[in-house]
PDB file of N, CA and C in Angstrom:
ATOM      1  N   UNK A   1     -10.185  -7.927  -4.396  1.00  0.00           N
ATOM      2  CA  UNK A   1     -10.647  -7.599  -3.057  1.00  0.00           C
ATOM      3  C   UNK A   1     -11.368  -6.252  -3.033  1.00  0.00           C
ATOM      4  N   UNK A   2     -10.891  -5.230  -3.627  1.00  0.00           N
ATOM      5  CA  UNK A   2     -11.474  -4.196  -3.391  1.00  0.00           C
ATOM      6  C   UNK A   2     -11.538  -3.250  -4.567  1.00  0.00           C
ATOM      7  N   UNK A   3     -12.270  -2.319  -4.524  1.00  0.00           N
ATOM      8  CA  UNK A   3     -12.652  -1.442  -5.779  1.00  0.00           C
ATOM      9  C   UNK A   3     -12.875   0.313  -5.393  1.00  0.00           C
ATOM     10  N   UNK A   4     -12.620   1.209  -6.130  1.00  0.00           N
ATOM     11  CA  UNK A   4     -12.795   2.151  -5.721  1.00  0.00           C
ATOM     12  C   UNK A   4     -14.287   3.081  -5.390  1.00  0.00           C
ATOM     13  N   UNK A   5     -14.542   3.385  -4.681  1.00  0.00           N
ATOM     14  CA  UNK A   5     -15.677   4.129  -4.207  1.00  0.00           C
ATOM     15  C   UNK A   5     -15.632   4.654  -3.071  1.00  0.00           C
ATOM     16  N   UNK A   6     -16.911   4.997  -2.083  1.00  0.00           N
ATOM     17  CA  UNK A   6     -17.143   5.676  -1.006  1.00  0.00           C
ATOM     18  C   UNK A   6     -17.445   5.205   0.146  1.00  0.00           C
ATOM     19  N   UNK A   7     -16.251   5.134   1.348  1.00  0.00           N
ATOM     20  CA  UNK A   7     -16.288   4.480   2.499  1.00  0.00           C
ATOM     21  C   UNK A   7     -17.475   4.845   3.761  1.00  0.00           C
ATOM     22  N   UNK A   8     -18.444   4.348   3.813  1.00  0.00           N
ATOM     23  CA  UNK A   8     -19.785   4.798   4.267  1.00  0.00           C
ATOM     24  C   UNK A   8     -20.447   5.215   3.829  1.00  0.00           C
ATOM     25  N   UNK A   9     -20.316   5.760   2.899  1.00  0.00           N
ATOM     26  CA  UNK A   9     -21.061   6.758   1.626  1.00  0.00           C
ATOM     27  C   UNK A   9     -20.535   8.341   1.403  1.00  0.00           C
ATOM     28  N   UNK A  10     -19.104   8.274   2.510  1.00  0.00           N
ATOM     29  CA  UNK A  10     -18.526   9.589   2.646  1.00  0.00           C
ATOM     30  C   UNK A  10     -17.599  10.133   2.144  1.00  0.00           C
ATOM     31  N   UNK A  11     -16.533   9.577   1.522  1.00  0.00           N
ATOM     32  CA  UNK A  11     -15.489  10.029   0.879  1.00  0.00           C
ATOM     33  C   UNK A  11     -14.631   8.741   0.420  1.00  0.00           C
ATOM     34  N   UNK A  12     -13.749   8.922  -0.588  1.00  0.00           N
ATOM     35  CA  UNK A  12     -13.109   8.038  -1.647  1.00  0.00           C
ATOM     36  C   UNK A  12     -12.494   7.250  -0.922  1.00  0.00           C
ATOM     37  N   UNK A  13     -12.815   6.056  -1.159  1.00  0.00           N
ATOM     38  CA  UNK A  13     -11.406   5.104  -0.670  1.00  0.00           C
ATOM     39  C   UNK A  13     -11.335   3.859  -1.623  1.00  0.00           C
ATOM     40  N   UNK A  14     -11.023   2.637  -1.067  1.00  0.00           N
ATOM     41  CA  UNK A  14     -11.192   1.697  -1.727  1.00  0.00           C
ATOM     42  C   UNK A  14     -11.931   0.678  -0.413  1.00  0.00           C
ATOM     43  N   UNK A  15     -13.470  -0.110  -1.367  1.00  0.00           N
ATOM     44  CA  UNK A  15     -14.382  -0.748  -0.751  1.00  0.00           C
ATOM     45  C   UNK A  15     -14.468  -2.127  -1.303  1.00  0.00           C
ATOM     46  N   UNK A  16     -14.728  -2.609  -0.748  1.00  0.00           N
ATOM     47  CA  UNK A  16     -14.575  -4.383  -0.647  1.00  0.00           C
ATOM     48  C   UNK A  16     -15.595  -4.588  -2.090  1.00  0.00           C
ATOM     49  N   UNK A  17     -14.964  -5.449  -2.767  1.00  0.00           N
ATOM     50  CA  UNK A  17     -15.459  -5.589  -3.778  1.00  0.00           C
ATOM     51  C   UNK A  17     -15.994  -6.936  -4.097  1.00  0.00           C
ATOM     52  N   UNK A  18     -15.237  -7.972  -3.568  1.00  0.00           N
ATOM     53  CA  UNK A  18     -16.298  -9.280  -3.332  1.00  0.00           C
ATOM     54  C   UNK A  18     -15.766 -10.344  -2.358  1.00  0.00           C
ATOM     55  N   UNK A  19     -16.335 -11.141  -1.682  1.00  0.00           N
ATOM     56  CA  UNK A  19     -16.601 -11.889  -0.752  1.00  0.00           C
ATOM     57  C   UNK A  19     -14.950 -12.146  -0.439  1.00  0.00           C
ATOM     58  N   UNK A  20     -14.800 -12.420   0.858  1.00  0.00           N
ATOM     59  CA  UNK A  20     -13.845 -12.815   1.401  1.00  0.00           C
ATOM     60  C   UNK A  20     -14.102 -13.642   2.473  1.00  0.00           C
ATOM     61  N   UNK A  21     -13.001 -14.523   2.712  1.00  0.00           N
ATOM     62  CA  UNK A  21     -13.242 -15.462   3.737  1.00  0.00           C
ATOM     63  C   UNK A  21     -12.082 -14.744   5.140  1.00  0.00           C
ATOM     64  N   UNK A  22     -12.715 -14.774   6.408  1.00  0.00           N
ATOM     65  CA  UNK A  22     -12.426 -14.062   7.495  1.00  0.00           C
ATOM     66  C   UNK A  22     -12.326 -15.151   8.713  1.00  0.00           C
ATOM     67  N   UNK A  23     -11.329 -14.885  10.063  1.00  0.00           N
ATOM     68  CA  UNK A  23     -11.176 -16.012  11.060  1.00  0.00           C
ATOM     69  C   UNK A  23     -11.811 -15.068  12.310  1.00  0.00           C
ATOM     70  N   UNK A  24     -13.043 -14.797  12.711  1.00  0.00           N
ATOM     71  CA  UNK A  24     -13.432 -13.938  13.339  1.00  0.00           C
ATOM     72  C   UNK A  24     -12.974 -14.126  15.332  1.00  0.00           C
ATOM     73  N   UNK A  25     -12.567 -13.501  15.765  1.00  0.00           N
ATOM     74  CA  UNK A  25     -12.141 -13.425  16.924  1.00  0.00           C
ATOM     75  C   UNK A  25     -12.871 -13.764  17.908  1.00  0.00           C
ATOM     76  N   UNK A  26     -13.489 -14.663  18.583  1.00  0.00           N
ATOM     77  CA  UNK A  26     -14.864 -14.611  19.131  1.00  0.00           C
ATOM     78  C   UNK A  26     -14.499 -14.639  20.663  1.00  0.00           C
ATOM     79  N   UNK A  27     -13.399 -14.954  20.787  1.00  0.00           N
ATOM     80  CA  UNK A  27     -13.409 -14.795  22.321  1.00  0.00           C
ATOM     81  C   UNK A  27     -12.689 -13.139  22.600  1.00  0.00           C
ATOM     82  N   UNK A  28     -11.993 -12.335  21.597  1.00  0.00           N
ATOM     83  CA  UNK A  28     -11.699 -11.216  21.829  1.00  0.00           C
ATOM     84  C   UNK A  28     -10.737 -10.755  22.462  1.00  0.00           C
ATOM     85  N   UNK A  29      -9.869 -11.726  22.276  1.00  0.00           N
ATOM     86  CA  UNK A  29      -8.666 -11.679  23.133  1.00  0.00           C
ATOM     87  C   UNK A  29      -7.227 -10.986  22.109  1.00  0.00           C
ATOM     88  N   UNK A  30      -8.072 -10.421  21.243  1.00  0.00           N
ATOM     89  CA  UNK A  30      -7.011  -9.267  20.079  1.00  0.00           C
ATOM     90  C   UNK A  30      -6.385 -10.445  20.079  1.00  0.00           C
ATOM     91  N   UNK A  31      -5.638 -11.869  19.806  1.00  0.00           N
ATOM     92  CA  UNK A  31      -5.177 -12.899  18.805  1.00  0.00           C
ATOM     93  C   UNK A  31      -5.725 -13.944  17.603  1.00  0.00           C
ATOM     94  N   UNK A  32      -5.356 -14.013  16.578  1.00  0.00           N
ATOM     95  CA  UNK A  32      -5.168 -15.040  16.035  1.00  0.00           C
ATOM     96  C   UNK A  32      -5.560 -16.274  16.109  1.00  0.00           C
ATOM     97  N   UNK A  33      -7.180 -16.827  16.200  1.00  0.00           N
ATOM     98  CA  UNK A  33      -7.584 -17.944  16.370  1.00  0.00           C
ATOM     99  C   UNK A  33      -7.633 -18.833  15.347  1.00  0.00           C
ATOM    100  N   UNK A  34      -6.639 -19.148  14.793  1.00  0.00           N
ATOM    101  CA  UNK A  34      -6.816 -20.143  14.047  1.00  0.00           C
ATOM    102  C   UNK A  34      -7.212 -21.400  14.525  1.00  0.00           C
ATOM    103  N   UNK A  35      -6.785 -21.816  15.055  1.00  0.00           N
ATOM    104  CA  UNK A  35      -7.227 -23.377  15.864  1.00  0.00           C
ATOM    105  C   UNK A  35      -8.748 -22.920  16.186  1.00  0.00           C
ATOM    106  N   UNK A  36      -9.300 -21.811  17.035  1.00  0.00           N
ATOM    107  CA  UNK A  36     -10.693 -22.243  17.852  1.00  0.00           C
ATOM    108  C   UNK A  36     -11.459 -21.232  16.859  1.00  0.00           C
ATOM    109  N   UNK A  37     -10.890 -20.550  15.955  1.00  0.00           N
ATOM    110  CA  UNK A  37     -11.781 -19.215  15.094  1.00  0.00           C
ATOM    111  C   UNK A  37     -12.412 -19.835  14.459  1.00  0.00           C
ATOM    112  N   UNK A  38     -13.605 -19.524  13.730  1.00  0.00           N
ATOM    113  CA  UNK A  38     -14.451 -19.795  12.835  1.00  0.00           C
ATOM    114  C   UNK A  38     -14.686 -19.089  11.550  1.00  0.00           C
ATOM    115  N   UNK A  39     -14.398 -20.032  10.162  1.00  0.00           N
ATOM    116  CA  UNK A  39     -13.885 -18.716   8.930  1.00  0.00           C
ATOM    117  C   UNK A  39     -15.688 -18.720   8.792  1.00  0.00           C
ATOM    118  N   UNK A  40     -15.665 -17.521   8.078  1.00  0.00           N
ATOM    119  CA  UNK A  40     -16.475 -16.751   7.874  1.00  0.00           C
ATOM    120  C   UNK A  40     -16.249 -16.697   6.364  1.00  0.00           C
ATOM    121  N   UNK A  41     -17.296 -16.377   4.869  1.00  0.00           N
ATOM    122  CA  UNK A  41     -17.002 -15.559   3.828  1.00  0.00           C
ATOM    123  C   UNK A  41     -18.048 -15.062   3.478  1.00  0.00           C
ATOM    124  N   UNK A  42     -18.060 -13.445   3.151  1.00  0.00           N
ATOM    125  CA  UNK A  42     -18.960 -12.812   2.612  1.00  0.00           C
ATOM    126  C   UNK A  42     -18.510 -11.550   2.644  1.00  0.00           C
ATOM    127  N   UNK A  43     -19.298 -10.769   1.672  1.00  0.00           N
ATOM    128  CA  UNK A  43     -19.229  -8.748   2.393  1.00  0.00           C
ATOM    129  C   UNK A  43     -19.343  -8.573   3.593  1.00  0.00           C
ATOM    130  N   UNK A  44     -18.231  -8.285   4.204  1.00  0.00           N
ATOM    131  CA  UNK A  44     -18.122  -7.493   5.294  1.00  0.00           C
ATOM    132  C   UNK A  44     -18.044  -5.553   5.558  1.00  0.00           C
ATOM    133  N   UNK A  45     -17.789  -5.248   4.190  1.00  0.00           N
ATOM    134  CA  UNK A  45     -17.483  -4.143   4.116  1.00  0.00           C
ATOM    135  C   UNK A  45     -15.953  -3.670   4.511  1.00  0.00           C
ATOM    136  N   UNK A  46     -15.298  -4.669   4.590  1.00  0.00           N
ATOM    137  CA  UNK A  46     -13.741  -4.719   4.729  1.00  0.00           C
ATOM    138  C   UNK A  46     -13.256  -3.582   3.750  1.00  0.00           C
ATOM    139  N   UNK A  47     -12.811  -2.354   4.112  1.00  0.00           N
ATOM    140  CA  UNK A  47     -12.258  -1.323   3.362  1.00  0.00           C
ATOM    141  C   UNK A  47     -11.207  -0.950   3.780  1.00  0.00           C
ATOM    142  N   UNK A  48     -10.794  -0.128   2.560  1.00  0.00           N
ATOM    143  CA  UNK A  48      -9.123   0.859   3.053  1.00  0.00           C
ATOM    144  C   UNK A  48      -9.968   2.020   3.069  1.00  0.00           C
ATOM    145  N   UNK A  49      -9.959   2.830   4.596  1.00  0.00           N
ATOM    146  CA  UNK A  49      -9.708   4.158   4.768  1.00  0.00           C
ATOM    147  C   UNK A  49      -8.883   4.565   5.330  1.00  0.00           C
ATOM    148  N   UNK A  50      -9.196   5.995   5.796  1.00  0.00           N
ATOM    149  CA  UNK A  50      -8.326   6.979   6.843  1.00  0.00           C
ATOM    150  C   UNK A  50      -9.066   6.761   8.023  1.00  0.00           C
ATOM    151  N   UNK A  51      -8.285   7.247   8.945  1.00  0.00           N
ATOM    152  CA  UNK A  51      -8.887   7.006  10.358  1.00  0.00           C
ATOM    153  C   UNK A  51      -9.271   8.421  10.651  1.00  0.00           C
ATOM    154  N   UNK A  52      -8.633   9.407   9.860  1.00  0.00           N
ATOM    155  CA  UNK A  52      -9.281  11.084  10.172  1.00  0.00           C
ATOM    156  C   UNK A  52      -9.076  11.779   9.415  1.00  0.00           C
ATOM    157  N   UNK A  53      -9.891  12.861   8.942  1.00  0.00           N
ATOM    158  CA  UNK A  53      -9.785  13.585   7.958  1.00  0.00           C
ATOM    159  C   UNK A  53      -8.415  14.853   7.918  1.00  0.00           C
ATOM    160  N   UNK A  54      -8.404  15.161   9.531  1.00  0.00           N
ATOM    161  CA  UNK A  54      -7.753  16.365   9.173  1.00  0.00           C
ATOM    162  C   UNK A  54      -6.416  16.187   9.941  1.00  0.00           C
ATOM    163  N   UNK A  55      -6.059  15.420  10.774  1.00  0.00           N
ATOM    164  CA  UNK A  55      -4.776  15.039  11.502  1.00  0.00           C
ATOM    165  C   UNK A  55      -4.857  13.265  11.462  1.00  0.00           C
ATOM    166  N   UNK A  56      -3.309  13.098  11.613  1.00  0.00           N
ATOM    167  CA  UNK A  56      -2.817  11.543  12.446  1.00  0.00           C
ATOM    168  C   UNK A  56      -3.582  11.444  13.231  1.00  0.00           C
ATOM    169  N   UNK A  57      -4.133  10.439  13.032  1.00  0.00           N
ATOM    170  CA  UNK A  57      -5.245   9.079  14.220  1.00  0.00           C
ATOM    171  C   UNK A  57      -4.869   7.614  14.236  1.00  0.00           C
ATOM    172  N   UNK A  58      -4.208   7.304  15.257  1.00  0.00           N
ATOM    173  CA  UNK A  58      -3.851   6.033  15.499  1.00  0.00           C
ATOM    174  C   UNK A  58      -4.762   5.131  16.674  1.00  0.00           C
ATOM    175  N   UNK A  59      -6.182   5.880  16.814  1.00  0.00           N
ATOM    176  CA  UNK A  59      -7.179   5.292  17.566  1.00  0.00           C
ATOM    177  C   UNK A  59      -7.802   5.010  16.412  1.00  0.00           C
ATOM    178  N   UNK A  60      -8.056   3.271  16.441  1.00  0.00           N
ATOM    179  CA  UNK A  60      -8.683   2.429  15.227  1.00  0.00           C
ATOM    180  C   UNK A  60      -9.799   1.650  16.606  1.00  0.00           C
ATOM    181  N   UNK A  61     -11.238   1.880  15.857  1.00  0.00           N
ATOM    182  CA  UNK A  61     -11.750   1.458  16.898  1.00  0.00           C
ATOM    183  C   UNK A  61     -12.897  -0.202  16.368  1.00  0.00           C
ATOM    184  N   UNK A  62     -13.407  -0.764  17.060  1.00  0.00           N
ATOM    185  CA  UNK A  62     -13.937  -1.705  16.769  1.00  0.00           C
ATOM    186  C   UNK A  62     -15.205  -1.734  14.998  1.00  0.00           C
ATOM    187  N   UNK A  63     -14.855  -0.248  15.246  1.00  0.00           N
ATOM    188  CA  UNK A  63     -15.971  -0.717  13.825  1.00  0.00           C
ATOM    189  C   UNK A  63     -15.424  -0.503  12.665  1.00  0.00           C
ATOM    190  N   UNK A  64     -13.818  -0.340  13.326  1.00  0.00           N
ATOM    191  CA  UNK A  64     -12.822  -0.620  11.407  1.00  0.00           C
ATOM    192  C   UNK A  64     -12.218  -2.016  11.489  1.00  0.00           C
ATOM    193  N   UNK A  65     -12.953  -3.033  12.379  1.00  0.00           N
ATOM    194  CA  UNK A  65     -12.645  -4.505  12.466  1.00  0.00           C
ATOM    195  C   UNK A  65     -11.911  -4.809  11.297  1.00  0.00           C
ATOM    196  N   UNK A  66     -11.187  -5.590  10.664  1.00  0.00           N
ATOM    197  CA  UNK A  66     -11.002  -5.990   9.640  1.00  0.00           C
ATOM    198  C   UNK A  66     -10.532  -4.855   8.454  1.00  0.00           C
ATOM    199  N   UNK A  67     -10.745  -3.722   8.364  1.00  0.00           N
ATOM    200  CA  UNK A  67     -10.202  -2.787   7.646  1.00  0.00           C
ATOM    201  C   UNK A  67      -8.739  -2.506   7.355  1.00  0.00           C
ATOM    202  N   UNK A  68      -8.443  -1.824   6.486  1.00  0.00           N
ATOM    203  CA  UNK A  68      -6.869  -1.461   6.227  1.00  0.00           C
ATOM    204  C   UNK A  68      -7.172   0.097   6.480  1.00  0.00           C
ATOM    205  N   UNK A  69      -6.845   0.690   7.604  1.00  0.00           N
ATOM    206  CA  UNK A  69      -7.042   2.083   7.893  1.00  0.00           C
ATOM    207  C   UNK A  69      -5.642   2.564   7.847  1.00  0.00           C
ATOM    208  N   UNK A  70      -5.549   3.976   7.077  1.00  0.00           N
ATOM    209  CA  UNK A  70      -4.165   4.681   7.364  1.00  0.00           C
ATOM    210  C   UNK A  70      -4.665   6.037   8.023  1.00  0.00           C
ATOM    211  N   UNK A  71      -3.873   5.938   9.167  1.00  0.00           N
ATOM    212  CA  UNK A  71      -3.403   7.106  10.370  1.00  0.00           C
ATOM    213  C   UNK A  71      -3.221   8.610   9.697  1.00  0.00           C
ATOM    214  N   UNK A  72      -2.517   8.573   8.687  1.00  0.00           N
ATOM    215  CA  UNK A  72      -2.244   9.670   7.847  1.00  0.00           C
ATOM    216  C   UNK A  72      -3.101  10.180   6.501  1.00  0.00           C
ATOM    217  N   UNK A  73      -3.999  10.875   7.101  1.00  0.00           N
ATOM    218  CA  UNK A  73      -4.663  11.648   5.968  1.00  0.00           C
ATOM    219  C   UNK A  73      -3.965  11.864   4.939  1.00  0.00           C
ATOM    220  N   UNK A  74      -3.272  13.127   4.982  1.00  0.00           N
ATOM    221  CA  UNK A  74      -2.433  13.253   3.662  1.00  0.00           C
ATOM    222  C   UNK A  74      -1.708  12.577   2.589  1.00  0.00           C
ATOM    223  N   UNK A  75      -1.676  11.284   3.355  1.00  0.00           N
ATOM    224  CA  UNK A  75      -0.481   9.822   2.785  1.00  0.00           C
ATOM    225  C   UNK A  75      -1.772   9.324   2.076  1.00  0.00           C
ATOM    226  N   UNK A  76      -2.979   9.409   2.866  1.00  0.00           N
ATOM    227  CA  UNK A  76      -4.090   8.633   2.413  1.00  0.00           C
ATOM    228  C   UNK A  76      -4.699   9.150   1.342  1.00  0.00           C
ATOM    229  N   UNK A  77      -4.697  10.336   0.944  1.00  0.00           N
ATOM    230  CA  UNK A  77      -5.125  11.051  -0.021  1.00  0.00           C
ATOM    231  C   UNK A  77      -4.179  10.677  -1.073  1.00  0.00           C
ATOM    232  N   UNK A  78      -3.067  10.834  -0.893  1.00  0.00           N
ATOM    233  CA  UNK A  78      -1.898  10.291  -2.165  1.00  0.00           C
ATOM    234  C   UNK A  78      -2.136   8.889  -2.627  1.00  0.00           C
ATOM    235  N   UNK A  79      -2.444   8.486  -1.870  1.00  0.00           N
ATOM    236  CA  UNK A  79      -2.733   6.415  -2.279  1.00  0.00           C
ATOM    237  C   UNK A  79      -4.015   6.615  -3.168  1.00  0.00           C
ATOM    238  N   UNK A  80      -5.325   7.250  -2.789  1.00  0.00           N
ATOM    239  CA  UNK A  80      -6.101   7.567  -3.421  1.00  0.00           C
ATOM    240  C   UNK A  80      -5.975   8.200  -5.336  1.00  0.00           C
ATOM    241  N   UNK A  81      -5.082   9.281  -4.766  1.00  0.00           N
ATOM    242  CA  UNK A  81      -5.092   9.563  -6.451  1.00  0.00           C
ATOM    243  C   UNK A  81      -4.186   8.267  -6.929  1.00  0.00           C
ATOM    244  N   UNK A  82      -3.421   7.803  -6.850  1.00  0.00           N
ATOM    245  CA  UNK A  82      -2.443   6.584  -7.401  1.00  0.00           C
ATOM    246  C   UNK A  82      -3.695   5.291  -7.575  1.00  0.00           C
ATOM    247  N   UNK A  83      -4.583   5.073  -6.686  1.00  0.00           N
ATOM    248  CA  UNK A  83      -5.573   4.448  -7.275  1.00  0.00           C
ATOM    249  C   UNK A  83      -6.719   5.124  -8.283  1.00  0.00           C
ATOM    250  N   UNK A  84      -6.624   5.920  -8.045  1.00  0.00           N
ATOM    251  CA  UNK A  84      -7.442   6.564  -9.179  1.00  0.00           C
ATOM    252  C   UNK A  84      -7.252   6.654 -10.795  1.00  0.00           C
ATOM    253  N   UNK A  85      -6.149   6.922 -10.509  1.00  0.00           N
ATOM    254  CA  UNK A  85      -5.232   6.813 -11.921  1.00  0.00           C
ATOM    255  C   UNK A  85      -4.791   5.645 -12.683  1.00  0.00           C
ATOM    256  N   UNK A  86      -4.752   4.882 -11.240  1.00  0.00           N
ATOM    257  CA  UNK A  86      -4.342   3.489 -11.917  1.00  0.00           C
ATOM    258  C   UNK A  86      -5.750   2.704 -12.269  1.00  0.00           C
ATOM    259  N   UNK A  87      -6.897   3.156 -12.102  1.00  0.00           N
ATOM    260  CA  UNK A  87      -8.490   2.641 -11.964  1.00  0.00           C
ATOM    261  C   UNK A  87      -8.320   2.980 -13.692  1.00  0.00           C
ATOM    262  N   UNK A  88      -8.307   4.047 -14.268  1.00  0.00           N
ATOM    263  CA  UNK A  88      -7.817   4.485 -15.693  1.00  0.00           C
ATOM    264  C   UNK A  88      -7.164   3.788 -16.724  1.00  0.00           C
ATOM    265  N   UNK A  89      -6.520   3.277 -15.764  1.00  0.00           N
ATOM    266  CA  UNK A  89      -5.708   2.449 -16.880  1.00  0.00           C
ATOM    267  C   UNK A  89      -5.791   1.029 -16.830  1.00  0.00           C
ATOM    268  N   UNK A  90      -5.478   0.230 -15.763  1.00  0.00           N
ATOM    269  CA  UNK A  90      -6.167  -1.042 -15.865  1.00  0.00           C
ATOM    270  C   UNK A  90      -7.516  -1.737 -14.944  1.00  0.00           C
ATOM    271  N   UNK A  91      -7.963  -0.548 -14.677  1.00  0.00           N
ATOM    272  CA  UNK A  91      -9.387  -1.708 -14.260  1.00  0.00           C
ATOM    273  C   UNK A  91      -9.471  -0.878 -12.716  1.00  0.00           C
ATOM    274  N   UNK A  92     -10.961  -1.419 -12.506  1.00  0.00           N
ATOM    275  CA  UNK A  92     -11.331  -0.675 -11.197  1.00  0.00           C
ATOM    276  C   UNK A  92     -11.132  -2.072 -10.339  1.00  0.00           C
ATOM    277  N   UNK A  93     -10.337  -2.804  -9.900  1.00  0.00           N
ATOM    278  CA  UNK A  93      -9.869  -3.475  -9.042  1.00  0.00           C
ATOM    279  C   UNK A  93      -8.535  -3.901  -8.925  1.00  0.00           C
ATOM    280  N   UNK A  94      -8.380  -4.133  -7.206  1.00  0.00           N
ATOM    281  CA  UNK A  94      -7.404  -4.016  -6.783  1.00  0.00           C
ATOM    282  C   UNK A  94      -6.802  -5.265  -5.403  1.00  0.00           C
ATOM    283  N   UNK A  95      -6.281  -5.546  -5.460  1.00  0.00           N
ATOM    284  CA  UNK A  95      -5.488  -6.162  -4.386  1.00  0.00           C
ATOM    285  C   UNK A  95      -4.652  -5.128  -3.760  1.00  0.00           C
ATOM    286  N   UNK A  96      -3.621  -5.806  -2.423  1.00  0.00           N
ATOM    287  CA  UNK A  96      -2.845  -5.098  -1.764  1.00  0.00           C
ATOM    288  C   UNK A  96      -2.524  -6.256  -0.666  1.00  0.00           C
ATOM    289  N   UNK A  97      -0.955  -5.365  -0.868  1.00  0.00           N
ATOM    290  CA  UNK A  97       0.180  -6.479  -0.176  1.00  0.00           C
ATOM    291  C   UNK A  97       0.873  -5.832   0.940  1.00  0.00           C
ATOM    292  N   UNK A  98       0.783  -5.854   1.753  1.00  0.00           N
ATOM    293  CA  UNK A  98       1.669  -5.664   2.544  1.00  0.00           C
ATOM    294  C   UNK A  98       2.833  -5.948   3.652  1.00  0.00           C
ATOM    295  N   UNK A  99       3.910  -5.109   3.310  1.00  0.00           N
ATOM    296  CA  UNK A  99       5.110  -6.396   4.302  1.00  0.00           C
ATOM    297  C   UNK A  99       5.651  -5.089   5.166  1.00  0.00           C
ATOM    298  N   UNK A 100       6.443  -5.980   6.216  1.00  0.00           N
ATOM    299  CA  UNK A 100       7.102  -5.061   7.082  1.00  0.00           C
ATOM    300  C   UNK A 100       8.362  -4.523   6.278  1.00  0.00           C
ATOM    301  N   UNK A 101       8.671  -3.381   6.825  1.00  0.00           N
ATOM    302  CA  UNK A 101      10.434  -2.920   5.927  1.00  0.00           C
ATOM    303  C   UNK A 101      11.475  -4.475   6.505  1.00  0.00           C
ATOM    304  N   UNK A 102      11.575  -4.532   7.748  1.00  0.00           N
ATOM    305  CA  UNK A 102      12.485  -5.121   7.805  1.00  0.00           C
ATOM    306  C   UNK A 102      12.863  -6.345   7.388  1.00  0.00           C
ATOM    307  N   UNK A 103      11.521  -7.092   6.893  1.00  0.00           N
ATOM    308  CA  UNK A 103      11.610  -8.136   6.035  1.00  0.00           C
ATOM    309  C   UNK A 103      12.060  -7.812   4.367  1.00  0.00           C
ATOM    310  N   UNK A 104      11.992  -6.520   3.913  1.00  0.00           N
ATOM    311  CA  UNK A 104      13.043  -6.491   2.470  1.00  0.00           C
ATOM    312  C   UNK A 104      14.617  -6.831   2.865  1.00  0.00           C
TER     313      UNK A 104
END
């Protein structure tokens, strides 16, 4: 899904690395259209960034559609070097999983 480089052309993150298939929201009602959505696949530019450089931002706005944005700069910078390092050792791509705590 994704590979490391520069999110807009501005600073490190991890950027969509090849095509994905997407259920795009078209009536906009912030749910889950599976039944009436329409998949989509291609570059979207679907990335992991930060939502702000220098404080917590939990305003995610329509043009990180589809993105994996973290609120926390500093957390976000740490994920960064851990991909970086790990880009070193096996390969400049990456997946990512994510679950709620309370489901462990």
């Amino acid at each position: 899904m994704w590979k490391t480089g520069l999110h807009r052309g501005r600073y490190f993150a991890l950027v969509q690395k090849n095509p994905v298939t997407v259920i795009r929201d078209y009536n906009n009602d912030d749910k889950i259209d599976l039944a009436s959505g329409r998949e989509e696949t291609g570059v979207f530019f679907i990335n992991h960034h930060r939502g702000n450089a220098s404080r917590e931002s939990f305003k995610i706005g329509k043009w990180s559609a589809g993105c994996l944005v973290n609120p926390h700069p500093r957390i976000f910078e740490i994920e960064m070097e851990i991909f970086r390092e790990a880009a070193k050792i096996w390969g400049d791509s990456f997946t990512l999983t994510l679950i709620k705590e309370s489901d462990l």
